[in-house]
N, C-alpha and C. Protein backbone atom coordinates (compact mmCIF):
# COMPACT_ATOMS: atom_id res chain seq x y z
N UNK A 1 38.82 112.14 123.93
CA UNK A 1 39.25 111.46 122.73
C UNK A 1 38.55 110.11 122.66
N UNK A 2 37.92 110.02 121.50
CA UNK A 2 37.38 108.52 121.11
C UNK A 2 38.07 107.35 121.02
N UNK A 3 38.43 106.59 121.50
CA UNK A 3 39.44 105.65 121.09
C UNK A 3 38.76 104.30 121.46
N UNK A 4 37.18 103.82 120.40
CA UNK A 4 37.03 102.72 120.13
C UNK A 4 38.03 101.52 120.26
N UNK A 5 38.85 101.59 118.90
CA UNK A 5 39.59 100.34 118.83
C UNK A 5 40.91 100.84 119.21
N UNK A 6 41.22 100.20 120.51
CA UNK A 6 42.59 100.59 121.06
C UNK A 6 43.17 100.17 120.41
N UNK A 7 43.68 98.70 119.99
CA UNK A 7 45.31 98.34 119.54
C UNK A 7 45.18 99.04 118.41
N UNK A 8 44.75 100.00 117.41
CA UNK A 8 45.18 100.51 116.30
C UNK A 8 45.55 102.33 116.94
N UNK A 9 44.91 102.72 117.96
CA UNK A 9 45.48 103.45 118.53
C UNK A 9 46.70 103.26 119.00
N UNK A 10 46.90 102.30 119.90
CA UNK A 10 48.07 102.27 120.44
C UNK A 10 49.05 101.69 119.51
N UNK A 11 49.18 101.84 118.41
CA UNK A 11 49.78 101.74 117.15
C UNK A 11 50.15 102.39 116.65
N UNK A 12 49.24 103.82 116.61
CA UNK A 12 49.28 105.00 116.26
C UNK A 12 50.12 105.60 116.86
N UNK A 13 49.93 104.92 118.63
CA UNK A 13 50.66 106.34 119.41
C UNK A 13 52.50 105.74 119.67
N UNK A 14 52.58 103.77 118.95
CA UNK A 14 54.19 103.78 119.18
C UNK A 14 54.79 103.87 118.12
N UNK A 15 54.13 103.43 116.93
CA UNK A 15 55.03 103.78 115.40
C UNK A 15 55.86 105.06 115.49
N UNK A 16 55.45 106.29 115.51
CA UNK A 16 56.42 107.11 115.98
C UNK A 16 56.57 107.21 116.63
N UNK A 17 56.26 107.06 117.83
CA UNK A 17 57.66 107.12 119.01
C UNK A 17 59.01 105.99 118.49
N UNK A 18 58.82 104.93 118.06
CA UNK A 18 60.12 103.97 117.33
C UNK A 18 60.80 104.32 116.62
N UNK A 19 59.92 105.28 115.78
CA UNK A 19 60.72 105.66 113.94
C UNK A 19 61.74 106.82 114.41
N UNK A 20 61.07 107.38 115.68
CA UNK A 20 62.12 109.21 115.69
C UNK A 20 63.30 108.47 115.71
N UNK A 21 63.95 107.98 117.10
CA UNK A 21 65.11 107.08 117.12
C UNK A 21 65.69 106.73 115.83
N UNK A 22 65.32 105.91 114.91
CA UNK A 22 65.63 105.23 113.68
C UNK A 22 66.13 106.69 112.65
N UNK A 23 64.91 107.82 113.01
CA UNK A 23 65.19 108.61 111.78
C UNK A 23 66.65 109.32 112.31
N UNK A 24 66.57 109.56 113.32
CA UNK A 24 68.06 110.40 113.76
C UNK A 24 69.40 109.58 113.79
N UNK A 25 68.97 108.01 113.49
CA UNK A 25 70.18 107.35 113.47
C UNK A 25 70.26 107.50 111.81
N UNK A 26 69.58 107.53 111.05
CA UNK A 26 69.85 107.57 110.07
C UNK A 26 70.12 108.80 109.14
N UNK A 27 69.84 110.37 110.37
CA UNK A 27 70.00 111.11 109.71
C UNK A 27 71.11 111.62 108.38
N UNK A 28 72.51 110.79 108.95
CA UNK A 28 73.19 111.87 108.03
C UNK A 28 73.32 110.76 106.59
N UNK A 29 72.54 109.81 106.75
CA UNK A 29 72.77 109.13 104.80
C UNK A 29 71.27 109.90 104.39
N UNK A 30 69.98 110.10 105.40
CA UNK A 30 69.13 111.14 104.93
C UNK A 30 69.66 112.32 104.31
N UNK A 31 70.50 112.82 105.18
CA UNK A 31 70.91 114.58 104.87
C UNK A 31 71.76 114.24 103.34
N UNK A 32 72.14 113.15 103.08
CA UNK A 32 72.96 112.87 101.42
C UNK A 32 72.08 112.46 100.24
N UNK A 33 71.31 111.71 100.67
CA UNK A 33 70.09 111.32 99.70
C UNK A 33 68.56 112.24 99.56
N UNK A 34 68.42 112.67 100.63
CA UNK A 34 66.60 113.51 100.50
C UNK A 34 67.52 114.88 98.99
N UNK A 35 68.26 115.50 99.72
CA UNK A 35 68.21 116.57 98.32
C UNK A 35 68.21 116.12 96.54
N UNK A 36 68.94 115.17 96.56
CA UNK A 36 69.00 114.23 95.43
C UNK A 36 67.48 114.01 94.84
N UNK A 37 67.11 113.48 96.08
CA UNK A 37 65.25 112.62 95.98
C UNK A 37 64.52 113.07 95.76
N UNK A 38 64.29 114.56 96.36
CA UNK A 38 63.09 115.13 96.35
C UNK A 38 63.68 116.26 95.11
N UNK A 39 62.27 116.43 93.99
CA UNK A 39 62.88 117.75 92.90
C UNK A 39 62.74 119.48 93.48
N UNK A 40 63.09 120.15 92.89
CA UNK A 40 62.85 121.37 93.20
C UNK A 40 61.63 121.80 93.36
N UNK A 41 61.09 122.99 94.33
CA UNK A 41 59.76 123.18 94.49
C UNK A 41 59.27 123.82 93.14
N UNK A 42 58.08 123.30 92.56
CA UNK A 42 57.81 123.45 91.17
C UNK A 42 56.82 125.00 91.34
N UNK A 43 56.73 125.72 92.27
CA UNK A 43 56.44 127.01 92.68
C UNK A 43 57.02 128.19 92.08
N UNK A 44 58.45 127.62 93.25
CA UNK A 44 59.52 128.64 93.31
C UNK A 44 60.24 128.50 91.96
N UNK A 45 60.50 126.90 91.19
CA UNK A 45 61.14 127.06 90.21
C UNK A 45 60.51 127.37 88.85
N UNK A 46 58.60 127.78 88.61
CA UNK A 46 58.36 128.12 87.52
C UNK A 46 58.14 129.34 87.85
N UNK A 47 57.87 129.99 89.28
CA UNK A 47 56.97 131.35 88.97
C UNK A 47 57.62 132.40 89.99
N UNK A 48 58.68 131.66 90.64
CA UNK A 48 59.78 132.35 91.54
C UNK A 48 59.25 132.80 92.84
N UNK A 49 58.36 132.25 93.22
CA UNK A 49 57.26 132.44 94.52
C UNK A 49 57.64 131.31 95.92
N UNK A 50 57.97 131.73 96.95
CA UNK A 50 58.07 130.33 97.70
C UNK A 50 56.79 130.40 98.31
N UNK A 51 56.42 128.81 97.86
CA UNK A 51 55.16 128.49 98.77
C UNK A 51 55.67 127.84 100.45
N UNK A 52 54.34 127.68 100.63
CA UNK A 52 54.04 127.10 102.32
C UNK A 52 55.50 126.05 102.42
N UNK A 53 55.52 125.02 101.76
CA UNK A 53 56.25 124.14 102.14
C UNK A 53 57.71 124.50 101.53
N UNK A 54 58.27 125.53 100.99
CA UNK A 54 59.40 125.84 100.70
C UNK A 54 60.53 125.69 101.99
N UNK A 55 61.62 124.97 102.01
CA UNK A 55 62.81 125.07 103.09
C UNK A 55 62.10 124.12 103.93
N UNK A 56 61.04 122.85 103.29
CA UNK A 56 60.87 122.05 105.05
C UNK A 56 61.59 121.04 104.82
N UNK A 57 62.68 120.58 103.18
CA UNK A 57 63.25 119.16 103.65
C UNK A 57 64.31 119.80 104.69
N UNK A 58 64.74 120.88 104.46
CA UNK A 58 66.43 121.25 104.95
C UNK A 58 65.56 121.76 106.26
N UNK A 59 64.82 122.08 106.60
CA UNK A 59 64.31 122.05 108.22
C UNK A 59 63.84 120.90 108.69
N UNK A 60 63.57 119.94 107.84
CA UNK A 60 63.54 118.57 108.43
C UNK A 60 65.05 117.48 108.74
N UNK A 61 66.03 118.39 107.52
CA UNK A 61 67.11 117.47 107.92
C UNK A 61 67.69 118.37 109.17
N UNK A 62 67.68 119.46 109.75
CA UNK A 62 68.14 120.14 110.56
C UNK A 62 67.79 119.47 111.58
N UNK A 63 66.40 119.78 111.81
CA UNK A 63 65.87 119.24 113.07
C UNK A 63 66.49 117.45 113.24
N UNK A 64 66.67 116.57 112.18
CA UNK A 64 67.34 115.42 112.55
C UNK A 64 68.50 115.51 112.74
N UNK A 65 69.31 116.84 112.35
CA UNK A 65 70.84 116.61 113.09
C UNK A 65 70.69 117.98 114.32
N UNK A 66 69.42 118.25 115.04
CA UNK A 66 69.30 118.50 116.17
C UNK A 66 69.80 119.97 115.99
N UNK A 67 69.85 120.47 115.43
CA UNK A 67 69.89 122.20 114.84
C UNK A 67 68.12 122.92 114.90
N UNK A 68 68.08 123.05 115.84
CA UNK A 68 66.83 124.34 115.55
C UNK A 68 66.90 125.29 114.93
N UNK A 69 67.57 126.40 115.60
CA UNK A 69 68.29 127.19 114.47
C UNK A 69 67.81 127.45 113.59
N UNK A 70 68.69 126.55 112.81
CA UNK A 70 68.18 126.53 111.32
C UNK A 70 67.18 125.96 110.88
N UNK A 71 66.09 124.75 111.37
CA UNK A 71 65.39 124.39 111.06
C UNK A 71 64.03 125.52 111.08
N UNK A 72 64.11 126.38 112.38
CA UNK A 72 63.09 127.32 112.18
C UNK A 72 63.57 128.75 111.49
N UNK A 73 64.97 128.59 110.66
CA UNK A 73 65.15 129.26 109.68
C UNK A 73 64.86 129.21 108.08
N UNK A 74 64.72 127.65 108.58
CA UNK A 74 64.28 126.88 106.53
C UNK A 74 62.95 127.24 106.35
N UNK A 75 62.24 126.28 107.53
CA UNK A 75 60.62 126.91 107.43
C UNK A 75 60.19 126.60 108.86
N UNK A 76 59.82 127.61 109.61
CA UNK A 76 59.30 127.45 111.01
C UNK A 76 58.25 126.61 111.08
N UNK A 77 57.31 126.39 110.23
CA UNK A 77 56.25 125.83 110.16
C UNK A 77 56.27 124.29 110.69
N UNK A 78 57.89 123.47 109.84
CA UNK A 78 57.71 122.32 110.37
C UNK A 78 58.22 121.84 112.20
N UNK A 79 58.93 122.95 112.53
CA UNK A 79 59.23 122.48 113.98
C UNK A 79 57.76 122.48 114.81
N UNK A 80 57.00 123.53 114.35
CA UNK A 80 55.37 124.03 114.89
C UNK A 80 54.94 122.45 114.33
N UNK A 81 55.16 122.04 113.78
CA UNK A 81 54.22 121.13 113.05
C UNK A 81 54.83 120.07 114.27
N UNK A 82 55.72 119.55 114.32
CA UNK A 82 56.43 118.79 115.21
C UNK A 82 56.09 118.61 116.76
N UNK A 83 56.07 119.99 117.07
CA UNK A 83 55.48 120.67 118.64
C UNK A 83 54.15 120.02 118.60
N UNK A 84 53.65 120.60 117.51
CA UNK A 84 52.27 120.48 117.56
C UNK A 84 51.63 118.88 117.60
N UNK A 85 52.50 117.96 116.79
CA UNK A 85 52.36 116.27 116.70
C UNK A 85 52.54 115.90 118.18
N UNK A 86 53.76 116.75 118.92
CA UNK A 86 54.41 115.56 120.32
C UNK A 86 53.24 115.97 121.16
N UNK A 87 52.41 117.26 121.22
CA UNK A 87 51.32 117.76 122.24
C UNK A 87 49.99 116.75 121.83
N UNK A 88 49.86 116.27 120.79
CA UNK A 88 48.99 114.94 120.20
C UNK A 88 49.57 113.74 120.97
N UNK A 89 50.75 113.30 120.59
CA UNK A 89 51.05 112.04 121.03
C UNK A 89 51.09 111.91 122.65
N UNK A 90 51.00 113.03 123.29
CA UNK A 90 51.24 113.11 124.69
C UNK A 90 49.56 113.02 125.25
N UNK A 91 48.74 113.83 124.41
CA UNK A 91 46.89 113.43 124.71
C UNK A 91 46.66 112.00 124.68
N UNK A 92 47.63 111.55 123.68
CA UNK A 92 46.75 110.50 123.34
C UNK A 92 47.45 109.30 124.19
N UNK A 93 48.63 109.62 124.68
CA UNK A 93 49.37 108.48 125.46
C UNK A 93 48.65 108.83 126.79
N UNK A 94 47.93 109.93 127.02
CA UNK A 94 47.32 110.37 128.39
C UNK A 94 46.06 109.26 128.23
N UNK A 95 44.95 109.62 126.99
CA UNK A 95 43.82 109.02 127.05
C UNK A 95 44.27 107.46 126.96
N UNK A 96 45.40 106.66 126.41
CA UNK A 96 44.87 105.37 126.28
C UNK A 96 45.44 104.83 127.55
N UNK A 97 45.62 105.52 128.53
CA UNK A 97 46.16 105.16 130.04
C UNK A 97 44.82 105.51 130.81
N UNK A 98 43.83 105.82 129.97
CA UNK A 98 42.42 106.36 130.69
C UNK A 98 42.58 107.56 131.56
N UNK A 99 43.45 108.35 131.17
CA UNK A 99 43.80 109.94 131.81
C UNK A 99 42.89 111.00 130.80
N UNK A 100 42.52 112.16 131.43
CA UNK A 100 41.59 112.99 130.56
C UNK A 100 43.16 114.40 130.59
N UNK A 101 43.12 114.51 129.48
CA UNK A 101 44.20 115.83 129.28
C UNK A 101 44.09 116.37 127.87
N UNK A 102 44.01 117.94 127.82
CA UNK A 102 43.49 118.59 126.96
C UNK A 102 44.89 119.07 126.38
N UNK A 103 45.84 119.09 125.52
CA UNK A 103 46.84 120.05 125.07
C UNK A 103 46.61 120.79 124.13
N UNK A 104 45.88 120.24 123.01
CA UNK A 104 45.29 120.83 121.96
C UNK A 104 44.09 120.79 121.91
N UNK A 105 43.66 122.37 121.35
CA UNK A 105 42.61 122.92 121.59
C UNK A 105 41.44 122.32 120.62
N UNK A 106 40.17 121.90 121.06
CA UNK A 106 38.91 121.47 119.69
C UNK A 106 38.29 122.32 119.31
N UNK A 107 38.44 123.27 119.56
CA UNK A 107 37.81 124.80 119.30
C UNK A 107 38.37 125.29 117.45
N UNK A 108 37.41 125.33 116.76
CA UNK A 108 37.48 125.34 115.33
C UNK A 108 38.53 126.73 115.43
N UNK A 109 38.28 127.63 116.21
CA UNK A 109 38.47 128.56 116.24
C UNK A 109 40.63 128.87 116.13
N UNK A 110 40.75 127.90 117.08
CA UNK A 110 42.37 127.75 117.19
C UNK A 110 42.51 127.70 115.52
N UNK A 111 42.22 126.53 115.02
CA UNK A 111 42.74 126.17 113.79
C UNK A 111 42.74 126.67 112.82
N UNK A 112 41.48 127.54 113.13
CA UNK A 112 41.40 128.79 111.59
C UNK A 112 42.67 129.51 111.80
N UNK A 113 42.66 130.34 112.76
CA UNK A 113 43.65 130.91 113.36
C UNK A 113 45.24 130.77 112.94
N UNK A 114 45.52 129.15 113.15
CA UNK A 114 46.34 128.71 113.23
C UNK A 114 46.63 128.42 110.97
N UNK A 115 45.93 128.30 110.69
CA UNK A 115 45.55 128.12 109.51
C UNK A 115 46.27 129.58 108.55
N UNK A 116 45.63 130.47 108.93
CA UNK A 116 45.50 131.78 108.81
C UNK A 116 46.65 132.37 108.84
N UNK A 117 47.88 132.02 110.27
CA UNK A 117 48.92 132.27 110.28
C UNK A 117 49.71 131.64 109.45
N UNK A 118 49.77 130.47 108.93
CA UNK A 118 50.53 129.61 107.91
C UNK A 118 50.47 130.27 106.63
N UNK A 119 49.07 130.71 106.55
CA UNK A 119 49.06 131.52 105.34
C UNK A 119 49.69 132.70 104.98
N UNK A 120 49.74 133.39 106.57
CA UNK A 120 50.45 135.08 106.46
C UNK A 120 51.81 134.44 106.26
N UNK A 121 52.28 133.82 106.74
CA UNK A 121 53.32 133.34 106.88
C UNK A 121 53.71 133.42 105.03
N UNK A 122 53.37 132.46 104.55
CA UNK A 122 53.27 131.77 103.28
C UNK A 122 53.80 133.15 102.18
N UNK A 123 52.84 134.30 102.87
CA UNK A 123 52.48 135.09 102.22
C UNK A 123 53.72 136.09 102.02
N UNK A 124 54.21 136.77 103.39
CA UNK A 124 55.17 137.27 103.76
C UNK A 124 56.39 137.35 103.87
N UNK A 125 56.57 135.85 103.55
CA UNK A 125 58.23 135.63 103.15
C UNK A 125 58.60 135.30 101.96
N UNK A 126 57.93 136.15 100.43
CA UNK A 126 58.08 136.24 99.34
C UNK A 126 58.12 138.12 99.70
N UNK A 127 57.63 138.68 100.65
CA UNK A 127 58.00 139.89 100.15
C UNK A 127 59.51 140.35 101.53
N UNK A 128 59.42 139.87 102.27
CA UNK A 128 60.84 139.64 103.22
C UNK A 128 61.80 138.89 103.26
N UNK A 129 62.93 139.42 102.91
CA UNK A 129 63.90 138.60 102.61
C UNK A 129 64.27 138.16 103.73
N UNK A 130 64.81 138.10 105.15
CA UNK A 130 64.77 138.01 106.11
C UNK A 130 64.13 136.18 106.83
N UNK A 131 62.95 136.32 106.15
CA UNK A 131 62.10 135.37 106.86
C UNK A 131 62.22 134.18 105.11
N UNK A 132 62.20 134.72 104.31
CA UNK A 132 62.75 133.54 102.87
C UNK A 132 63.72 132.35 103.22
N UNK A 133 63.22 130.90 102.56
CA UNK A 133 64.23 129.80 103.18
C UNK A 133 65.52 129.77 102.81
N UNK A 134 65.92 130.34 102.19
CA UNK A 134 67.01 130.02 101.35
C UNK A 134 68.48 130.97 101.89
């Protein structure tokens, strides 16, 4: 990992580590205000299709009141997305300690992949009810 200018790295790597704390203290006036805030997915509500990001506020408020569960019932994608951030923040708290550690892969190849599945995904839970956020 390149990390020219450290203090904006190491900026990078404590802003969230500070905010998680903050967001879980604040989860439950989140869990009263985000549905209010955010409008309906303009997807599902003109053409009756759930896209990619359908079910990630209510898997985001899950995961802040510590429910997996359900969070990888709203949309699995964002706990993966989550996994996938702390295996970043853990490289990168490795490299700016001058440690070499690989968690995530640079291989274009993962990401298509990984890409690819978001899409089947995307794709598949408009025709399975089962795997649908709702």
């Amino acid at each position: 990992m390149n990390l020219k200018n450290k203090p904006l790295w190491w900026c990078l790597f404590l802003a969230p580590l500070l905010a998680i704390p903050l967001l879980l203290l604040l989860s439950p006036l989140l869990s009263e205000l985000l549905p209010r805030l955010i409008p309906p997915c303009p997807y599902h509500k003109l053409l009756g299709i759930y896209c990619l990001g359908c079910g990630g506020t209510r898997s985001v408020l899950a995961l802040c009141a510590l429910d997996l569960i359900t969070a990888l019932r709203q949309n699995p994608l964002v706990p993966a997305g989550l996994l996938l951030w702390l295996l970043f923040e853990i490289q990168l708290g490795f490299a700016l300690l001058g440690k070499k550690l690989r968690l995530i892969p640079k291989n274009k190849w993962f990401w298509r992949i990984l890409a690819a599945a978001a899409l089947l995904f995307a794709l598949l839970r408009n025709f399975f009810p089962a795997i649908a956020p709702f």
